[in-house]
N, C-alpha and C. Protein backbone atom coordinates (compact mmCIF):
# COMPACT_ATOMS: atom_id res chain seq x y z
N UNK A 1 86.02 119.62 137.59
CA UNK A 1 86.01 118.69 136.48
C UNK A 1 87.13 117.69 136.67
N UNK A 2 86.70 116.71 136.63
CA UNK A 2 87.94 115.70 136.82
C UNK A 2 88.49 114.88 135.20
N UNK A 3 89.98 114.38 135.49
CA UNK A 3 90.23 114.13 134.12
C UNK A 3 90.16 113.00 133.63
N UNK A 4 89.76 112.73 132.14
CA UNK A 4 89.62 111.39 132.22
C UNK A 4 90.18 110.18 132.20
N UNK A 5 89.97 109.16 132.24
CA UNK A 5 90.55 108.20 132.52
C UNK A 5 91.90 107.55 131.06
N UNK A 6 93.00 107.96 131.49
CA UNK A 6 94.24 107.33 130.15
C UNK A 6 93.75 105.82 130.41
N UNK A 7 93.35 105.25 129.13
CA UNK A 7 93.44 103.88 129.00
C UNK A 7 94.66 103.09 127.79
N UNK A 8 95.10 102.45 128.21
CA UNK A 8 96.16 102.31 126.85
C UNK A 8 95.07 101.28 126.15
N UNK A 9 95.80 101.23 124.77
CA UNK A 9 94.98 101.12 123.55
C UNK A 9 95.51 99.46 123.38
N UNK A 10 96.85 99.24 123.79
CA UNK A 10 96.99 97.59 123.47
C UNK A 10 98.03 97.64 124.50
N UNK A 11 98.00 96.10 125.45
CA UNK A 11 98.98 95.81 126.04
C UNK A 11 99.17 94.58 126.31
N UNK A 12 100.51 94.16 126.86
CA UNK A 12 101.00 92.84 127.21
C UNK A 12 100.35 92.19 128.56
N UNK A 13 100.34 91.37 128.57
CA UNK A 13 100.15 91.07 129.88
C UNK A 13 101.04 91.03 131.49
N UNK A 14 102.07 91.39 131.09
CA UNK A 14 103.18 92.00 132.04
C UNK A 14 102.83 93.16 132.04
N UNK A 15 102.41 94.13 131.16
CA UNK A 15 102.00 95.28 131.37
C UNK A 15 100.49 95.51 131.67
N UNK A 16 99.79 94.53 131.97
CA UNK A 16 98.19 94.80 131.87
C UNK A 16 98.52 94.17 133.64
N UNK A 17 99.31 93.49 134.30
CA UNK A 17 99.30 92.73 135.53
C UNK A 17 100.02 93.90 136.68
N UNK A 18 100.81 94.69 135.94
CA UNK A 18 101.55 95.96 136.77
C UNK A 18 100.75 97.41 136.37
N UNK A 19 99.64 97.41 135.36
CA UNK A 19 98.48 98.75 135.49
C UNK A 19 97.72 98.91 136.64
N UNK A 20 97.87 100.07 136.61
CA UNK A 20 96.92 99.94 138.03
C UNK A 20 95.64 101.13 138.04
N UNK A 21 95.01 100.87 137.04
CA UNK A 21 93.94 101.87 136.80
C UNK A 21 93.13 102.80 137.94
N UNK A 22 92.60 103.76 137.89
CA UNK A 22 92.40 104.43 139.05
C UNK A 22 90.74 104.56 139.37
N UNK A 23 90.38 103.92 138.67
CA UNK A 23 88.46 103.88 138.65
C UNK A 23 87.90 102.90 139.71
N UNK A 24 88.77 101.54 140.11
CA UNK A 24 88.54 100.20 141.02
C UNK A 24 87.78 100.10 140.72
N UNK A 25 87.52 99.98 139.12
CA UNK A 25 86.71 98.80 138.03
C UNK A 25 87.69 97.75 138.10
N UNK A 26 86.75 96.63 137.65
CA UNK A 26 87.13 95.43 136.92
C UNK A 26 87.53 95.51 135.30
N UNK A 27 88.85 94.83 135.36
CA UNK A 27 89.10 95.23 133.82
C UNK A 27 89.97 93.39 133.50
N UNK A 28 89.56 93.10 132.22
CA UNK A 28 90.02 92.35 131.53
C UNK A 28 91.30 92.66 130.09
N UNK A 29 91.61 91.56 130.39
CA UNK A 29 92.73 91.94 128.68
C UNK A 29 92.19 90.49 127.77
N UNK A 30 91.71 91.23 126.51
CA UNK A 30 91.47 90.46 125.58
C UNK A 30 92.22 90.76 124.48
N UNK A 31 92.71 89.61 124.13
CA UNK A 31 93.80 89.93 122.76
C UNK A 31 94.93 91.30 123.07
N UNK A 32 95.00 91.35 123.53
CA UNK A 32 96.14 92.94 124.04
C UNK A 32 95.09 93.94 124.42
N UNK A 33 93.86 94.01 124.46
CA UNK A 33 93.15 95.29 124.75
C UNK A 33 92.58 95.34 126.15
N UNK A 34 92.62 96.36 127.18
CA UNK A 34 91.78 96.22 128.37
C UNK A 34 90.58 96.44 127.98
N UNK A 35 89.86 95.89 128.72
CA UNK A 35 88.20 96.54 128.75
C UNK A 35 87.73 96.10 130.01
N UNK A 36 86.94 97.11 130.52
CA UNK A 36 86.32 97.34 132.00
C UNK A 36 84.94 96.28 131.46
N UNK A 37 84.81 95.75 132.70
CA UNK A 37 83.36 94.91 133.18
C UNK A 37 82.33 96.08 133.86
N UNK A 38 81.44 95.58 133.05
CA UNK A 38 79.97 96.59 134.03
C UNK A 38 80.06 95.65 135.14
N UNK A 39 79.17 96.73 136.19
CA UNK A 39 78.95 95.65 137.17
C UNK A 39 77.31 95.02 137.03
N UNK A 40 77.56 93.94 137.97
CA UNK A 40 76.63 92.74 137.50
C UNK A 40 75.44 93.51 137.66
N UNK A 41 74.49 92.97 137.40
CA UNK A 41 72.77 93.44 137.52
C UNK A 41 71.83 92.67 138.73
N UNK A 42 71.01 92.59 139.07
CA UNK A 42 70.93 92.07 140.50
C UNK A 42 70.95 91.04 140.44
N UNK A 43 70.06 89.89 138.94
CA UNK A 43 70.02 88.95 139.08
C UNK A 43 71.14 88.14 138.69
N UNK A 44 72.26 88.62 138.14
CA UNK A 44 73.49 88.20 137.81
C UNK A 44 73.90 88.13 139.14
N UNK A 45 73.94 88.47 140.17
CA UNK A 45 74.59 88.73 141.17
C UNK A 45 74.11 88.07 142.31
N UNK A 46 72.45 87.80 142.14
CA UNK A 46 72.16 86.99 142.80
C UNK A 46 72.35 85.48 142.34
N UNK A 47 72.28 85.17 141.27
CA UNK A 47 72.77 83.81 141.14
C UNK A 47 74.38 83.93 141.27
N UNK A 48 74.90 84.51 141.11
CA UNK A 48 76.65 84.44 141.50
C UNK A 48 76.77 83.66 142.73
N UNK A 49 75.65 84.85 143.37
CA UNK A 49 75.73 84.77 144.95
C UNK A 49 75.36 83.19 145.33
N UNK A 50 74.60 82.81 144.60
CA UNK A 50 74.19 81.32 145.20
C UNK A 50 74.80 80.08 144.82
N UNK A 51 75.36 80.51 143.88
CA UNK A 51 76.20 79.25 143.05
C UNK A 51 77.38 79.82 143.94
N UNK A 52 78.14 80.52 144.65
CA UNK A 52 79.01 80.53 145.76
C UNK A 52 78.98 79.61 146.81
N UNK A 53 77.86 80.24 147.05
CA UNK A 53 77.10 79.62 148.54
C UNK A 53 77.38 78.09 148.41
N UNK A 54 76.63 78.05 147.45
CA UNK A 54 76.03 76.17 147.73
C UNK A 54 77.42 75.21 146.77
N UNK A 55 78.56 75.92 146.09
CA UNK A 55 79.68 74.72 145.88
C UNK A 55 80.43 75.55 147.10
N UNK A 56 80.66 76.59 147.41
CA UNK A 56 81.20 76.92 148.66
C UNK A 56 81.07 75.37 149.82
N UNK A 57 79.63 75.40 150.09
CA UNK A 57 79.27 74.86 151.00
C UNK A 57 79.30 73.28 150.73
N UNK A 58 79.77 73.04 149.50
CA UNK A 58 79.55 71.71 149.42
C UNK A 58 81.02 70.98 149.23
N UNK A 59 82.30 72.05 148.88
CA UNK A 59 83.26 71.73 148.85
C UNK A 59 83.82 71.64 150.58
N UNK A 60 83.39 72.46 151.65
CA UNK A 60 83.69 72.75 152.97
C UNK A 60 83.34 71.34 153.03
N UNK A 61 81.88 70.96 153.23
CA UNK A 61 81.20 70.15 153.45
C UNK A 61 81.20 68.69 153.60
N UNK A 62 82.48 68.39 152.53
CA UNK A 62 83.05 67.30 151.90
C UNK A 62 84.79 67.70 152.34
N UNK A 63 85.14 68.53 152.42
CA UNK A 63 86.77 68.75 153.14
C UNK A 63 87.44 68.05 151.88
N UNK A 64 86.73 68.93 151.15
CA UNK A 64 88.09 69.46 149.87
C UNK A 64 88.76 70.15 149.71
N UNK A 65 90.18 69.70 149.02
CA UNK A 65 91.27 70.56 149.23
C UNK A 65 90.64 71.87 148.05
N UNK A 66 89.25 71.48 147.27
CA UNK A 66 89.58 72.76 146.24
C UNK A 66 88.73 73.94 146.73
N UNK A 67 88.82 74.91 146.64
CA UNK A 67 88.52 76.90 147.03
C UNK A 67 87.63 76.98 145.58
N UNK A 68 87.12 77.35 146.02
CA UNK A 68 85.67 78.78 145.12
C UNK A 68 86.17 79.64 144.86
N UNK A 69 86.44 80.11 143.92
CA UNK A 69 87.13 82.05 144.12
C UNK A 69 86.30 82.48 143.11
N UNK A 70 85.95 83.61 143.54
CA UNK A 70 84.82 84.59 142.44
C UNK A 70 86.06 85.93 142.05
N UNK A 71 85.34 86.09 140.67
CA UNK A 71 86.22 86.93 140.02
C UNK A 71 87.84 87.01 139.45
N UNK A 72 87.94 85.75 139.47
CA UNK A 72 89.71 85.69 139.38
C UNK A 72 90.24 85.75 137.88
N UNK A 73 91.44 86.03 137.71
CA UNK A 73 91.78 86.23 136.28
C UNK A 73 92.41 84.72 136.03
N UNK A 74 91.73 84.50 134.66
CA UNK A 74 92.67 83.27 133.95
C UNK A 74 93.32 83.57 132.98
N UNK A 75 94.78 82.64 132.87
CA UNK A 75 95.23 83.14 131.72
C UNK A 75 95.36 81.66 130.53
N UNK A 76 94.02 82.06 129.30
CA UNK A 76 93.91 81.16 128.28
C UNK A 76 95.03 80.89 127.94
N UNK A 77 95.27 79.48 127.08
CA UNK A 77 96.76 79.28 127.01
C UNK A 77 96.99 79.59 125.86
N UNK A 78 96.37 79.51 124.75
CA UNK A 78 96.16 80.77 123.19
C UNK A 78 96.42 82.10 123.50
N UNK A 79 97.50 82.17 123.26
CA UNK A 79 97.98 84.12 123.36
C UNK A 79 98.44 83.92 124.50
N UNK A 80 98.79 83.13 125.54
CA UNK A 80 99.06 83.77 127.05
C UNK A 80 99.71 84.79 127.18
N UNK A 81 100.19 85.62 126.27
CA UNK A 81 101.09 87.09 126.74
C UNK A 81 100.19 88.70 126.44
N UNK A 82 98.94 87.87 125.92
CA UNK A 82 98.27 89.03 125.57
C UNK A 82 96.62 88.47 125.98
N UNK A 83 96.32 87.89 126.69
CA UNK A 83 95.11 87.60 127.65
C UNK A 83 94.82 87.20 128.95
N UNK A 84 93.80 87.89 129.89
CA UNK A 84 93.77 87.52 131.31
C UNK A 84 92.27 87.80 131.23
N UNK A 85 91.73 86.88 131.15
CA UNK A 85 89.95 86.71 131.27
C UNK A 85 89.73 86.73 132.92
N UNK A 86 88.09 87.30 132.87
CA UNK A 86 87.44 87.35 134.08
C UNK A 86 86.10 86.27 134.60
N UNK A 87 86.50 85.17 134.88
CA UNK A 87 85.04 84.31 135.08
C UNK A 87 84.21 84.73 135.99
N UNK A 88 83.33 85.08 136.20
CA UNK A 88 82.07 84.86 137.57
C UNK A 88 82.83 84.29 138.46
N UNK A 89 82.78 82.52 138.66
CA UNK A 89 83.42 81.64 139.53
C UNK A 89 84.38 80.82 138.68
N UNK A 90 85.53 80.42 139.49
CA UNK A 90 85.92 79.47 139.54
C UNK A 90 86.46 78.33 140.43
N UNK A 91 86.63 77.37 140.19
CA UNK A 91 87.37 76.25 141.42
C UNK A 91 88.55 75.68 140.81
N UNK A 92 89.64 75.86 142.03
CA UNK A 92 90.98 75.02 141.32
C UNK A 92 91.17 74.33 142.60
N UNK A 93 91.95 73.18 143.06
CA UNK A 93 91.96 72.44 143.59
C UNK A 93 93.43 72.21 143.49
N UNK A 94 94.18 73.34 143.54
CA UNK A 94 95.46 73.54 143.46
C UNK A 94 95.78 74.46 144.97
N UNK A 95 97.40 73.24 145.60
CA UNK A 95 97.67 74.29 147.00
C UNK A 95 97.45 75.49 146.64
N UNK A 96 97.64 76.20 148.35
CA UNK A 96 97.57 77.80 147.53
C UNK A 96 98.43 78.61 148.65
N UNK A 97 99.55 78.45 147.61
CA UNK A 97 101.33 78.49 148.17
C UNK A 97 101.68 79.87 148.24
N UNK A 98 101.05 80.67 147.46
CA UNK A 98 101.24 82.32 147.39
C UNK A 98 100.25 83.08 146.35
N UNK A 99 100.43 84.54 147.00
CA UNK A 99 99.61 85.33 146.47
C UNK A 99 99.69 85.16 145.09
N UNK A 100 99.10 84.95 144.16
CA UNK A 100 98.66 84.90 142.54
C UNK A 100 97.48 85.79 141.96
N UNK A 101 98.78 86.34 140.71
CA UNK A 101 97.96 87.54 140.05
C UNK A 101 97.02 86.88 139.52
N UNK A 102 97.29 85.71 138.99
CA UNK A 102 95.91 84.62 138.14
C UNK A 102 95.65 83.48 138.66
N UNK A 103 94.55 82.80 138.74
CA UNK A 103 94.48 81.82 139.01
C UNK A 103 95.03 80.81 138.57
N UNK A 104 95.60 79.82 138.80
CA UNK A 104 96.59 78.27 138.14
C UNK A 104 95.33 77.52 138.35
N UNK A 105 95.49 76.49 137.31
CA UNK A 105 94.76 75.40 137.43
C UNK A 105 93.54 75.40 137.40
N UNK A 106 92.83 76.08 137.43
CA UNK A 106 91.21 75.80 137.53
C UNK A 106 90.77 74.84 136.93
N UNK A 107 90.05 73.99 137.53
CA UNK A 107 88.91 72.42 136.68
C UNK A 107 87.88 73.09 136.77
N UNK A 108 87.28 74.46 136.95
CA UNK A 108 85.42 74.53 136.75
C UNK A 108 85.37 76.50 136.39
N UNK A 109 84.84 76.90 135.48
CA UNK A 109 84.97 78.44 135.49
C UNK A 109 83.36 78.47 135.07
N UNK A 110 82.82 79.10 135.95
CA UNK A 110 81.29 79.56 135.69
C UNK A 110 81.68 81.21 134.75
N UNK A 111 80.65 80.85 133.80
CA UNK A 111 80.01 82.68 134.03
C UNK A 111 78.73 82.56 133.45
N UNK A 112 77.88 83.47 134.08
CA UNK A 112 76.80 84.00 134.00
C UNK A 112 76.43 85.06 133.15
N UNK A 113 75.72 84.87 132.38
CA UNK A 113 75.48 84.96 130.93
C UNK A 113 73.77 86.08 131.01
N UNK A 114 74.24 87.22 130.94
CA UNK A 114 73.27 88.48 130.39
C UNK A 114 73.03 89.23 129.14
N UNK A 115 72.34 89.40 128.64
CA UNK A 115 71.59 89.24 127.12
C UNK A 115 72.73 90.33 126.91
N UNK A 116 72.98 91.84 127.69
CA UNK A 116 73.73 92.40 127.31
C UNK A 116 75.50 92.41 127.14
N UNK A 117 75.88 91.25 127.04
CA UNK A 117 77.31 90.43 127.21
C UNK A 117 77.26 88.62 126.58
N UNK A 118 76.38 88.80 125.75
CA UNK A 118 76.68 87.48 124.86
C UNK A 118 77.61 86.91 124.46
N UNK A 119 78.03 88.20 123.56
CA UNK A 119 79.44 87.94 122.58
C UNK A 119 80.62 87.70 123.47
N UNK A 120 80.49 88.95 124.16
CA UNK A 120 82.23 88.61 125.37
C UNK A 120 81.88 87.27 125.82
N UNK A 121 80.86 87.12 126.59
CA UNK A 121 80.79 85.82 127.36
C UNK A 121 81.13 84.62 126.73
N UNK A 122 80.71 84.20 126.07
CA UNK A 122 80.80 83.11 124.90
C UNK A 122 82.23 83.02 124.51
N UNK A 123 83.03 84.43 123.94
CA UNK A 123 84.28 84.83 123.63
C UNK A 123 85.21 84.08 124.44
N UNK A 124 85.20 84.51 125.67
CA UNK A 124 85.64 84.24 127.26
C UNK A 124 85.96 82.76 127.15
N UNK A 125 84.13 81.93 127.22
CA UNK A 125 84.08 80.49 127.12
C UNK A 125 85.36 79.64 126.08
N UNK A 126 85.04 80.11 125.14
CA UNK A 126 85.72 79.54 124.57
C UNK A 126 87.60 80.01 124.52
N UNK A 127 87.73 80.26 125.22
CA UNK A 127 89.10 80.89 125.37
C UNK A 127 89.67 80.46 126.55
N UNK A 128 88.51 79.36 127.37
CA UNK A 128 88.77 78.84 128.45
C UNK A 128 89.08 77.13 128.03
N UNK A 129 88.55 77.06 126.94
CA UNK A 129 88.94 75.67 126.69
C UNK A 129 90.41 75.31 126.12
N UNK A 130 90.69 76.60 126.13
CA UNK A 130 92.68 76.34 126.02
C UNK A 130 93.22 75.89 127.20
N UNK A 131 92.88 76.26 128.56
CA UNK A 131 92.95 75.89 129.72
C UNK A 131 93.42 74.43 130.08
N UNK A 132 94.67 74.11 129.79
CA UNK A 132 94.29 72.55 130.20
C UNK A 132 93.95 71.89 131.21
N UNK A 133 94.21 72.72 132.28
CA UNK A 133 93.58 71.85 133.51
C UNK A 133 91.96 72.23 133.62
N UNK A 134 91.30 72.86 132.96
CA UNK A 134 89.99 73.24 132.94
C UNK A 134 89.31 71.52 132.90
N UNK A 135 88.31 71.40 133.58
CA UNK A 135 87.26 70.05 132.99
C UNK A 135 86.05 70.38 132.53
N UNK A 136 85.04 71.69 133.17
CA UNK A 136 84.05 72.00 133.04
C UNK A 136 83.66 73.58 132.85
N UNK A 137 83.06 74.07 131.93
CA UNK A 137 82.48 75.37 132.11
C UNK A 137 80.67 75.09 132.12
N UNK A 138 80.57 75.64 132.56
CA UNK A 138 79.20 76.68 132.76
C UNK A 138 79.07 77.91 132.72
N UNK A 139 77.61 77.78 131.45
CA UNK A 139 77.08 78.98 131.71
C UNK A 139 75.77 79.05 131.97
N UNK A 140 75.45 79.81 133.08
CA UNK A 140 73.97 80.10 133.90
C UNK A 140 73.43 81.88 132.92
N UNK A 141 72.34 81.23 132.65
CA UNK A 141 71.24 82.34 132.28
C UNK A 141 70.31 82.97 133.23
N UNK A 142 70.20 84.03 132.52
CA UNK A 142 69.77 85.40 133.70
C UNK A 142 68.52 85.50 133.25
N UNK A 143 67.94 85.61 131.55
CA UNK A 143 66.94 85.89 131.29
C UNK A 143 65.71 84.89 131.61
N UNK A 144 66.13 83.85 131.86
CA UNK A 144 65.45 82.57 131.91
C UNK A 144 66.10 81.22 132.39
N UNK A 145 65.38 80.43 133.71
CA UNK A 145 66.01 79.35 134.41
C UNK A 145 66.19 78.47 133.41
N UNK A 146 68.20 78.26 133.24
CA UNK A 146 68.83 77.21 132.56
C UNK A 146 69.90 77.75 132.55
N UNK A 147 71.09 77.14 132.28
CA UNK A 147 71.98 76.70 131.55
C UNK A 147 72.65 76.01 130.60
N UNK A 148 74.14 75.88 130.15
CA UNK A 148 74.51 75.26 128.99
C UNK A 148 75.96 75.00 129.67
N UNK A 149 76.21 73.43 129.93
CA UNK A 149 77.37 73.06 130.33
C UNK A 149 78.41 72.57 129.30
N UNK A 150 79.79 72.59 129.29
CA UNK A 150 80.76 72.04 128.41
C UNK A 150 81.48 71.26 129.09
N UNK A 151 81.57 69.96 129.07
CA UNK A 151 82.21 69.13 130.11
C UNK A 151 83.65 68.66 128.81
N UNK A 152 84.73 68.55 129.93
CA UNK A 152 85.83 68.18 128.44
C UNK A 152 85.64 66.11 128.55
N UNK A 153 85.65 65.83 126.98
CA UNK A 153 86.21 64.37 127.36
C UNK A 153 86.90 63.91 127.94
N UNK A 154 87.23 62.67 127.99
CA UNK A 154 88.42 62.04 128.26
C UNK A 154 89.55 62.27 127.65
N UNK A 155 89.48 61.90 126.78
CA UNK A 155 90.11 61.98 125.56
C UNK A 155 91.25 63.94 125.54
N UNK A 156 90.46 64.68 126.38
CA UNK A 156 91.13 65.70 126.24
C UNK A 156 89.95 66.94 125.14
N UNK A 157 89.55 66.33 124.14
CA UNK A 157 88.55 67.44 123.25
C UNK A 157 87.06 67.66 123.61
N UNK A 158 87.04 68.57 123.10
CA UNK A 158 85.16 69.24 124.14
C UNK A 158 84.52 69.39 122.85
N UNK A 159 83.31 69.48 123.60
CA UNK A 159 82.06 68.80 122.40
C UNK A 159 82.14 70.32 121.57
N UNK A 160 81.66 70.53 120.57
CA UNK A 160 81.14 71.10 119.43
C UNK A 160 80.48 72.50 120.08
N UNK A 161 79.23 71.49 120.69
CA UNK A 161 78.14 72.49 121.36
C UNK A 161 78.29 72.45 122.56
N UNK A 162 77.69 73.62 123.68
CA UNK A 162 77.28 72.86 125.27
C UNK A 162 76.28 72.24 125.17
N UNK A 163 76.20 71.65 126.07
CA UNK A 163 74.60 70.88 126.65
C UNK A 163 73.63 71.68 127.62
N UNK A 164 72.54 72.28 126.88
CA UNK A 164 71.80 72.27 127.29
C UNK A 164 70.95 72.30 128.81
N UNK A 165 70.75 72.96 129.65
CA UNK A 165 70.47 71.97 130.87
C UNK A 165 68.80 73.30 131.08
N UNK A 166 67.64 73.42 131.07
CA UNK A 166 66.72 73.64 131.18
C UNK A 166 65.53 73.33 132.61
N UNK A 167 66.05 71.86 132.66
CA UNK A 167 65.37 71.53 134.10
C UNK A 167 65.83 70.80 134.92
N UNK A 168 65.49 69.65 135.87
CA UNK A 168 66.38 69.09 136.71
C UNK A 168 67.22 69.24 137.48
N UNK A 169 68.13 68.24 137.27
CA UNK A 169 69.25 68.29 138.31
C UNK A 169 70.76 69.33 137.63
N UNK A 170 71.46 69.74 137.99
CA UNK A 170 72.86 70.16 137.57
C UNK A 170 73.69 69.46 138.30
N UNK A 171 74.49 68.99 137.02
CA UNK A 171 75.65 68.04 138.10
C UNK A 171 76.68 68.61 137.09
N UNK A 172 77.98 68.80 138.10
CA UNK A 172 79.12 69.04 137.93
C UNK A 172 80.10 67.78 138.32
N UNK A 173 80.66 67.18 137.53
CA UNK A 173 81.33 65.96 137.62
C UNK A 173 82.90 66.73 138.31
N UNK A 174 83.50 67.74 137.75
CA UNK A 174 84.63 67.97 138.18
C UNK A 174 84.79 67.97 139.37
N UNK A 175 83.78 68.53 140.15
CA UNK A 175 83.71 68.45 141.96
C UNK A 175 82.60 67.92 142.56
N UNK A 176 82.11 66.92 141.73
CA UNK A 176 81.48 66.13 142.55
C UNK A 176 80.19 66.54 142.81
N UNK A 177 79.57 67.54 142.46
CA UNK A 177 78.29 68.76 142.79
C UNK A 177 77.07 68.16 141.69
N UNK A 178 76.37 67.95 142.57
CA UNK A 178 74.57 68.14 142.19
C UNK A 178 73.89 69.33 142.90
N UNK A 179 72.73 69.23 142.29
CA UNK A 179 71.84 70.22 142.89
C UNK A 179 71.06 70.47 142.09
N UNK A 180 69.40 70.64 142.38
CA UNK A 180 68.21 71.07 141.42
C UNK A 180 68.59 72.26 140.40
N UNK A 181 68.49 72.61 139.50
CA UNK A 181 68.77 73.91 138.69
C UNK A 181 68.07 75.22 139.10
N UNK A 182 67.44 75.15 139.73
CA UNK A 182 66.20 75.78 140.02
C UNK A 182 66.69 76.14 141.25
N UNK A 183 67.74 75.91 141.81
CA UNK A 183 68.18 76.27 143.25
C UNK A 183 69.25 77.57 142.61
N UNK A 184 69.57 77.45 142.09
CA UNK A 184 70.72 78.81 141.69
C UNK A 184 69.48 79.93 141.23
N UNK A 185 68.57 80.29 141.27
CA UNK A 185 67.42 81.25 141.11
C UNK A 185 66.97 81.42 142.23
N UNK A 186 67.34 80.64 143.58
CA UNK A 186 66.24 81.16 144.48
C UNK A 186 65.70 82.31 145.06
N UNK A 187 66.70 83.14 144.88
CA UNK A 187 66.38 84.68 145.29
C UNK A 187 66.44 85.72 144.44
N UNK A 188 66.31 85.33 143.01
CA UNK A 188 66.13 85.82 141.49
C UNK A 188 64.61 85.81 142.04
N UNK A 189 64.25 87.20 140.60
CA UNK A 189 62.54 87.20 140.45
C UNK A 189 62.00 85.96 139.15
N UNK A 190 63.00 85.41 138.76
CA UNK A 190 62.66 83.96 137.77
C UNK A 190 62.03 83.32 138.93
N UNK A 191 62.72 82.87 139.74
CA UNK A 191 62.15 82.11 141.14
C UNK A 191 60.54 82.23 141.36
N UNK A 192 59.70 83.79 141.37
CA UNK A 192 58.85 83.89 141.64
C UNK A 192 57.63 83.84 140.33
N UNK A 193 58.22 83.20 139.50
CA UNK A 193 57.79 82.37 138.51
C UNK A 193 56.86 84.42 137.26
């Protein structure tokens, strides 16, 4: 019988950055609390996988200074001593001078959005728009080809709602990225209609 897992009940983020849990789950701190991430489901994972691929390949492509990193912790700037969120993807376009427990800077944080993780997800989203160097979130749907983008103004304030995106093209202004919508499904069973 093995024993179970001590989780503490609230912590700092100096103390959530030096835990070192023994499961090698993914774990987030929201508001002072850890909580472990399921792992993704195939089609979460296959669109992860492709929305890698193809700004991967399009940032190489173009010999930009900014990196893709999947899974990295951000820290919202609301509470920063008691939150370290987990995006799908993100891109920062910041040197990358040393090892970092969190990501700095990010302009783009995807996550991918499964019926069973609404609330966190959304939660997350909006906890990313404290972010000031953030420009863009996305979120990609699993149950059905689309998304809903939040692009920030000029001005600095972000719209109300996201926008929508159902068919067409997806363009990401922060890095420069187009691409059919319908291409982040290609190896999803949405794909096979």
């Amino acid at each position: 019988m093995t024993a179970a897992l001590k989780i503490p009940v609230r912590m700092t983020l100096a103390e959530f950055l030096a835990w070192n849990p023994p499961d090698g789950q993914t774990w987030q701190l929201v508001d002072g609390e850890p909580q472990a991430m399921a792992p993704a489901s195939r089609t979460h994972g296959a669109i992860q996988g492709e929305l890698a691929r193809l700004i991967g390949n399009h940032l190489h492509d173009r010999g930009s200074p900014c990196t893709l990193i999947a899974a990295p912790g951000v820290i919202p700037h609301v509470q920063s001593d008691t939150n370290i969120r987990v995006p799908d993807l993100a891109v920062t376009c910041s040197p990358y001078a040393a090892e970092e427990a969190a990501l700095t800077d990010p302009v783009l944080l995807i996550e991918i959005l499964s019926p069973s993780n609404q609330a966190e997800t959304w939660s997350n989203v909006w906890a990313y728009t404290t972010i000031p160097s953030v420009q863009e979130i996305l979120v990609v749907h699993t149950s059905a080809i689309g998304a809903e983008l939040l692009r920030r103004a000029p001005d600095g304030t972000w719209p109300r709602q996201p926008k929508p995106i159902e068919t067409g093209e997806l363009s990401l202004s922060s890095i420069d990225f187009r691409v059919p919508l319908a291409a982040l499904y290609r190896t999803t069973r949405l794909a096979r209609g």
